[in-house]
C-alpha atoms as a PDB file:
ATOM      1  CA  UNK A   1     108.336  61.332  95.217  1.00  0.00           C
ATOM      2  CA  UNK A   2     106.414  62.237  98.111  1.00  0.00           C
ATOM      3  CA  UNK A   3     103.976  64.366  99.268  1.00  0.00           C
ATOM      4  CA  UNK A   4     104.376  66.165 102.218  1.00  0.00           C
ATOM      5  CA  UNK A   5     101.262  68.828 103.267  1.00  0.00           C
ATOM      6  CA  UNK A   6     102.050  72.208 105.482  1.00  0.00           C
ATOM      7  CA  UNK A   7      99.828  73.615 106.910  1.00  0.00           C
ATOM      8  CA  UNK A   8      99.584  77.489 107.998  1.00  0.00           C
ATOM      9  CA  UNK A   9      98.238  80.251 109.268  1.00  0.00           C
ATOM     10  CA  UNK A  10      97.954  84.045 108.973  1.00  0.00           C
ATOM     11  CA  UNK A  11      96.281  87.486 108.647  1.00  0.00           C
ATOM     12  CA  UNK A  12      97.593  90.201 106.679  1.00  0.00           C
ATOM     13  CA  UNK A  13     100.430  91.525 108.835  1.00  0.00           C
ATOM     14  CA  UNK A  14     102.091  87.742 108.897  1.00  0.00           C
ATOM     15  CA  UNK A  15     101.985  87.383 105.455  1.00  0.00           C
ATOM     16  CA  UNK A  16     105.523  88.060 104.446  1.00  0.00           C
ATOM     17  CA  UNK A  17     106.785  85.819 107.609  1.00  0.00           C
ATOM     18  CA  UNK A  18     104.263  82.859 105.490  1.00  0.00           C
ATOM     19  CA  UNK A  19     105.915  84.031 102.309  1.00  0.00           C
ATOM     20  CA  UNK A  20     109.488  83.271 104.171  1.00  0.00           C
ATOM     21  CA  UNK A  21     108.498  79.969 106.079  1.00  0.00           C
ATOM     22  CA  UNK A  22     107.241  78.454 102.457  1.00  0.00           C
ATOM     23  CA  UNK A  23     110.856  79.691 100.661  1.00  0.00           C
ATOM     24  CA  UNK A  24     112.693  78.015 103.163  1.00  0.00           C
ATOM     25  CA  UNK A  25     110.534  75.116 103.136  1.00  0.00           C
ATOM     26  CA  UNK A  26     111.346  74.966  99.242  1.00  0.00           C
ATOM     27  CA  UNK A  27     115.292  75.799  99.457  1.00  0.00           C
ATOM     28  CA  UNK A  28     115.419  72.793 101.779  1.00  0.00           C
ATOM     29  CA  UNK A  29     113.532  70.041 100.432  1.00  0.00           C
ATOM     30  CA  UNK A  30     113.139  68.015  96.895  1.00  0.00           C
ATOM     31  CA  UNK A  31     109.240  66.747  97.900  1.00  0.00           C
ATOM     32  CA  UNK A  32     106.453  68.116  96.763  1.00  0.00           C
ATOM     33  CA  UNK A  33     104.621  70.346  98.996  1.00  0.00           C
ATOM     34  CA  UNK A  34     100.883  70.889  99.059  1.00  0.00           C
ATOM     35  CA  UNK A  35     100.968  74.309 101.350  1.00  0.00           C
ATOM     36  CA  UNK A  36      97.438  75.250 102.377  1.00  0.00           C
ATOM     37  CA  UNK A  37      97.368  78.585 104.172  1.00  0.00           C
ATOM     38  CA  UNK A  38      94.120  79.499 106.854  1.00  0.00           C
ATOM     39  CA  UNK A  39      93.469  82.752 105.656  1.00  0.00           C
ATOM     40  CA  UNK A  40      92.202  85.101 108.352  1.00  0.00           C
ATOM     41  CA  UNK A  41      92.320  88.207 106.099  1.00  0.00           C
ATOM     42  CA  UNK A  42      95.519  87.851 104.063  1.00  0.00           C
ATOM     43  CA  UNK A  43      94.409  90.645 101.255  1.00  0.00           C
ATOM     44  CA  UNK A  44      94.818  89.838  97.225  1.00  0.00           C
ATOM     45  CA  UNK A  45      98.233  91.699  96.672  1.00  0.00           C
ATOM     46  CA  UNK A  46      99.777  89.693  99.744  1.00  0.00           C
ATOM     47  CA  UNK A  47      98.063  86.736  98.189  1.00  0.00           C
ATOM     48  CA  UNK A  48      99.483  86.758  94.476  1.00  0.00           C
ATOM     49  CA  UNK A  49     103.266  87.678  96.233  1.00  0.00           C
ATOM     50  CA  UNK A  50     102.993  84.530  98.302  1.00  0.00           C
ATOM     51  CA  UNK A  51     101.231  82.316  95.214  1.00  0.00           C
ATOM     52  CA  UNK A  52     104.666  83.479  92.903  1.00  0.00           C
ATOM     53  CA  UNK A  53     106.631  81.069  94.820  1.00  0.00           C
ATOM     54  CA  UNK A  54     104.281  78.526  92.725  1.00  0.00           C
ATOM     55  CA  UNK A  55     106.367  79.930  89.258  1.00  0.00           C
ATOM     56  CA  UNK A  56     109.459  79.727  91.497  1.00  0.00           C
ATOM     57  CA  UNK A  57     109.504  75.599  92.469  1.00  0.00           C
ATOM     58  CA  UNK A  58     107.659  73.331  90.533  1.00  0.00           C
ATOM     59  CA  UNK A  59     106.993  71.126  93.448  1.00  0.00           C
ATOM     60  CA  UNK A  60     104.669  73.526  95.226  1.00  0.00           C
ATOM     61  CA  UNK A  61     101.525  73.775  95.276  1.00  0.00           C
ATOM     62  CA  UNK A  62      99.563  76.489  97.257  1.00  0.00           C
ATOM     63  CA  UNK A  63      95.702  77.243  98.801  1.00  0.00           C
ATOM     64  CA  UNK A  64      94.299  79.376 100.938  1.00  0.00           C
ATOM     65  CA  UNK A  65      91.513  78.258 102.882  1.00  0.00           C
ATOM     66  CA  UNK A  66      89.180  81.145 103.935  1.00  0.00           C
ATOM     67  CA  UNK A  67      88.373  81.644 107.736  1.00  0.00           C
ATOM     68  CA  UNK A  68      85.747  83.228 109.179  1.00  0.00           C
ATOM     69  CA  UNK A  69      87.495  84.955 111.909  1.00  0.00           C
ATOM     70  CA  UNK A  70      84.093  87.665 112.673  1.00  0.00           C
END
């Protein structure tokens, strides 16, 4: 099956909207997505809520990729 990468990005206060975006990614495909998410200050409770959706479809995988946005 094939792999298909998304990327995207967020801070904190788009979180939920990435969270959304990656479930309706999910609900709409059968490929395995490698989601990597450029982090400019997504905090750790916003972070395990959008890494559930990992227990949720077992063709996702998720990273965040730390920016320095100072």
């Amino acid at each position: 099956m094939e792999k298909i990468p998304v990327f995207l990005a967020s801070d904190n206060g788009y979180s939920p909207f990435v969270a959304t975006t990656i479930k309706s990614i999910m609900d709409n495909t059968q490929s395995n997505i490698d989601c990597y998410i450029l982090d400019g200050g997504i905090n750790d409770k916003n972070k395990e809520k959008i890494k559930q959706l990992e227990n949720d479809y077992k063709n996702l995988y998720i990273e965040f990729i730390q920016l320095d946005v100072n």
